[in-house]
N, C-alpha and C. Protein backbone atom coordinates (compact mmCIF):
# COMPACT_ATOMS: atom_id res chain seq x y z
N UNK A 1 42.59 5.41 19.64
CA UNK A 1 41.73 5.85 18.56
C UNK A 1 42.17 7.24 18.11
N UNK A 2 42.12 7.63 16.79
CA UNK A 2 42.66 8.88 16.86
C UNK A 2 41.92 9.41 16.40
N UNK A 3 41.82 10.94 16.49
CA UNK A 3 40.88 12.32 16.74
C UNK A 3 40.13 11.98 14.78
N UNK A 4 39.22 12.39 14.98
CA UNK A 4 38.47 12.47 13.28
C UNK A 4 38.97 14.25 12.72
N UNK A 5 39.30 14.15 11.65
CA UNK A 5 39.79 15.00 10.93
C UNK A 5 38.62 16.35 10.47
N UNK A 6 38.93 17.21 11.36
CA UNK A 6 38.19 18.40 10.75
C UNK A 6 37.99 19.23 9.86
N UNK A 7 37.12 19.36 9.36
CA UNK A 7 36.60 20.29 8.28
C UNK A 7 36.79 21.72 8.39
N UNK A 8 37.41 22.84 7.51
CA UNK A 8 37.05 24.06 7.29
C UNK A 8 36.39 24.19 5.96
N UNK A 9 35.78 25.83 5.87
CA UNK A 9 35.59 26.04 4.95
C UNK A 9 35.94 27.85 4.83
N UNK A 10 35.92 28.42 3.58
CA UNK A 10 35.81 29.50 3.75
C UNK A 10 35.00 30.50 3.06
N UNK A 11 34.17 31.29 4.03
CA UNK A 11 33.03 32.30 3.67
C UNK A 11 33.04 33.05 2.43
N UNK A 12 32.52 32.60 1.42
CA UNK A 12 32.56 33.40 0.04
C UNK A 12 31.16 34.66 0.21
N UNK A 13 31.11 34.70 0.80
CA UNK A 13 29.71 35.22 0.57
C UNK A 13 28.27 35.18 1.78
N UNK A 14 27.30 36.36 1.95
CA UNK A 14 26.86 35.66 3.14
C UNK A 14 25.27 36.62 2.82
N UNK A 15 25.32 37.13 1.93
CA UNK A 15 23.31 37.01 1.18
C UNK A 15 22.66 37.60 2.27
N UNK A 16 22.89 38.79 3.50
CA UNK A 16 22.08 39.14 4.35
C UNK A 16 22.40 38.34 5.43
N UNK A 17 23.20 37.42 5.33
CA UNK A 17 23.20 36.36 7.13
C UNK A 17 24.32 37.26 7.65
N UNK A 18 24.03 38.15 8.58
CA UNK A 18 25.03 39.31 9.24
C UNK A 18 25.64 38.38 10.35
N UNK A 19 25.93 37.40 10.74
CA UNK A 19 26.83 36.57 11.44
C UNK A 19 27.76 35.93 11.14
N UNK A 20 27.65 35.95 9.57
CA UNK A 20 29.01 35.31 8.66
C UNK A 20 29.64 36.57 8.19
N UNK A 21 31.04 36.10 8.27
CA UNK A 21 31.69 37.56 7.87
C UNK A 21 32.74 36.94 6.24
N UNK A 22 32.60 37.33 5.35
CA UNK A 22 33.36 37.16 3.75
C UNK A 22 34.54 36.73 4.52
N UNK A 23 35.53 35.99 3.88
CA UNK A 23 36.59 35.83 3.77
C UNK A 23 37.26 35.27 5.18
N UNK A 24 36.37 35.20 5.75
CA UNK A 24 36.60 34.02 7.33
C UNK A 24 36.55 32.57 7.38
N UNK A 25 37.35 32.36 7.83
CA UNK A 25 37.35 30.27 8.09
C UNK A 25 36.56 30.33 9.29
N UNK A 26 36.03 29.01 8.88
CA UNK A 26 34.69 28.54 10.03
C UNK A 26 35.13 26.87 9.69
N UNK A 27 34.34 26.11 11.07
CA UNK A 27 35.05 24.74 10.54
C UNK A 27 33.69 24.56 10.78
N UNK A 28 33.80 23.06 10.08
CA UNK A 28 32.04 22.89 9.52
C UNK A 28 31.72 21.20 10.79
N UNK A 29 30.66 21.31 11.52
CA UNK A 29 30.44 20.10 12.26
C UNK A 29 29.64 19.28 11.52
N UNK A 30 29.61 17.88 11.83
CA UNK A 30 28.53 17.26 11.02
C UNK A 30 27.41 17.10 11.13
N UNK A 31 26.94 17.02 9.99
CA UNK A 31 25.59 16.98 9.66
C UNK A 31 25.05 16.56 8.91
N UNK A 32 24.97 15.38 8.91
CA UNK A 32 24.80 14.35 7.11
C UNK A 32 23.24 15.16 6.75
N UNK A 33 21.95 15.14 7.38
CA UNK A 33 20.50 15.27 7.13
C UNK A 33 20.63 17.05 6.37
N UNK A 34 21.83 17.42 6.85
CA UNK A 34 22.02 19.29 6.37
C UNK A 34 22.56 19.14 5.38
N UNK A 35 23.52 18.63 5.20
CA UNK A 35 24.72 18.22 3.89
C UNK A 35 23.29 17.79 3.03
N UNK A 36 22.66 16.85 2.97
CA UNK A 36 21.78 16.55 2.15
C UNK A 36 20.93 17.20 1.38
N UNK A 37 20.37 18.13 2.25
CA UNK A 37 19.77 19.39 1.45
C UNK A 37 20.83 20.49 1.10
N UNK A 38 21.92 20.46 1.09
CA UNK A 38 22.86 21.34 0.33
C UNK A 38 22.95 22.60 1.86
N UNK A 39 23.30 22.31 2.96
CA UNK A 39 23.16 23.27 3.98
C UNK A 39 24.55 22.98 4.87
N UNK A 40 25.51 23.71 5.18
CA UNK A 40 26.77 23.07 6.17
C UNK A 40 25.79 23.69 7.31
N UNK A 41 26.99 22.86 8.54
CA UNK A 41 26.58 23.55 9.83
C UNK A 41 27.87 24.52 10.43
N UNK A 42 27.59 25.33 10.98
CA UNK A 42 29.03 25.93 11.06
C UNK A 42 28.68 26.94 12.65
N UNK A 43 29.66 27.24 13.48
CA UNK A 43 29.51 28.30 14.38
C UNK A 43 29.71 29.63 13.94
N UNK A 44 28.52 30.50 13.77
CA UNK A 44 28.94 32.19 13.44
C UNK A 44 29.03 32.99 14.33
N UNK A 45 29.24 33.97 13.93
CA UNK A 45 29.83 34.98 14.67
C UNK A 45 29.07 35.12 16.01
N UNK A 46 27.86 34.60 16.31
CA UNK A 46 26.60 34.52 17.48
C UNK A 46 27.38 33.63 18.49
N UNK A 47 28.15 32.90 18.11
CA UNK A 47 28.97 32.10 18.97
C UNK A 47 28.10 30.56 18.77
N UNK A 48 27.04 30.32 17.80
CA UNK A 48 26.39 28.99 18.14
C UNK A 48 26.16 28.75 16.50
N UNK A 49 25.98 27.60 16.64
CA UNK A 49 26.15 26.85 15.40
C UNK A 49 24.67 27.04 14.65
N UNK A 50 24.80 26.85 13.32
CA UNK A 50 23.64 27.04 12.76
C UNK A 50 24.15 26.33 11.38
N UNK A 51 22.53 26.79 10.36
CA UNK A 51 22.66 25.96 9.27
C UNK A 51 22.69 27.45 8.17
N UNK A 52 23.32 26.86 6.94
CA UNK A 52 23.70 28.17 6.34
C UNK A 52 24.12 27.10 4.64
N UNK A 53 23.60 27.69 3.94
CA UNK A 53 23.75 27.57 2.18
C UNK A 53 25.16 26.82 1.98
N UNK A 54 25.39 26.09 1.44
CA UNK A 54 26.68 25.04 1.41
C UNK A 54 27.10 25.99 0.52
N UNK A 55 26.68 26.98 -0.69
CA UNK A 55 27.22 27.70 -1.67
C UNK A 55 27.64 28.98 -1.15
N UNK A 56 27.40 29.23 0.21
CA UNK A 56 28.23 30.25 0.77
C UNK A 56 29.55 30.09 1.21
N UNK A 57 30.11 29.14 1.20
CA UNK A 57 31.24 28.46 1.51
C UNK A 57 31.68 27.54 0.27
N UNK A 58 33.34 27.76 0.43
CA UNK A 58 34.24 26.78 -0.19
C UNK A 58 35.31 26.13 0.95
N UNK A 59 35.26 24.77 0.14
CA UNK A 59 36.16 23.93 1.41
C UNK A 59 37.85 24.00 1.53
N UNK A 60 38.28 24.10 1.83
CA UNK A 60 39.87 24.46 2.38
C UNK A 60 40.15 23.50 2.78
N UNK A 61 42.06 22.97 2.48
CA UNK A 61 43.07 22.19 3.29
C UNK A 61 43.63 23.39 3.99
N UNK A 62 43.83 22.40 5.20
CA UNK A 62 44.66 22.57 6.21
C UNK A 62 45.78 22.11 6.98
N UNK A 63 46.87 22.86 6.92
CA UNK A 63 47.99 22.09 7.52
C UNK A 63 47.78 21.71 9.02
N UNK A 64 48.89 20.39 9.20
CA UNK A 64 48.40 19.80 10.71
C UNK A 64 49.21 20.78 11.29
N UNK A 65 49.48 21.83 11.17
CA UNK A 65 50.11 22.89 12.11
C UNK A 65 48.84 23.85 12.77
N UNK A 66 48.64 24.40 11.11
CA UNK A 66 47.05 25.25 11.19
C UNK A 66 46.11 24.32 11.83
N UNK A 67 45.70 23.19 11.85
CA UNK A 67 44.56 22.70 12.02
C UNK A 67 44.77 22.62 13.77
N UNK A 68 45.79 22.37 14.25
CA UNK A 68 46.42 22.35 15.46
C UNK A 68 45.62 23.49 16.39
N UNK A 69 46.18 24.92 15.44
CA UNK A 69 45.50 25.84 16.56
C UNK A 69 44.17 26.51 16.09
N UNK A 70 43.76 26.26 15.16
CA UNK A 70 42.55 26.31 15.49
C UNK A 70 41.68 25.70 15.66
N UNK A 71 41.79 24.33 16.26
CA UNK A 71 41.60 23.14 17.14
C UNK A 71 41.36 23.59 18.43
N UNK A 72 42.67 24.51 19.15
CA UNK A 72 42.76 24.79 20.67
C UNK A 72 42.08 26.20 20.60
N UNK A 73 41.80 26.86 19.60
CA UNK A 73 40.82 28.01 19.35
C UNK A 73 39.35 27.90 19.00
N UNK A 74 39.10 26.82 18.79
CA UNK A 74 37.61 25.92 18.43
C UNK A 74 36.36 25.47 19.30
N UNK A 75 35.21 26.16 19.71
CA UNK A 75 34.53 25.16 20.50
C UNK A 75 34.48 23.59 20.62
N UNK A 76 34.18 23.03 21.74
CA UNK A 76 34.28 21.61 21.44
C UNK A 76 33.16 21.50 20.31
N UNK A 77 33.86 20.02 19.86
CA UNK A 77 33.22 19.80 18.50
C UNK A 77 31.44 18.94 18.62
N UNK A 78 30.55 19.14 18.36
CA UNK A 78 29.38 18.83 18.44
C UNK A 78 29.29 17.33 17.70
């Protein structure tokens, strides 16, 4: 079976949430019921995942090189 393809995105913006930092990649876990109300889930800077404005973020490709290490730099995936 092979691995499901991960999501980044990157921090445009962060409206007072002092755990997101501008211009940082975060990879986004799923969350269909969050996605729905317009919310990603993402790990910030607190080290734990939370829910945060889908319009604070834009989504990014990633090469399977990049995606590689920050894969082995990544908490396990939720």
């Amino acid at each position: 079976m092979s691995e499901k393809k991960r999501k980044y995105v990157i921090c445009l913006r962060n409206d007072d949430a002092g755990d997101l930092e501008v211009r940082k990649l975060y990879e986004v876990f799923p969350d269909e019921l969050a996605a729905e109300r317009g919310y990603l889930r993402v790990v910030d800077e607190s080290g734990e995942d939370y829910l945060y404005p889908a319009d604070y973020f834009a989504a990014i490709d990633v090469s399977k090189e990049v995606e590689r290490v920050l894969a082995a730099r990544a908490p396990a995936a939720r």
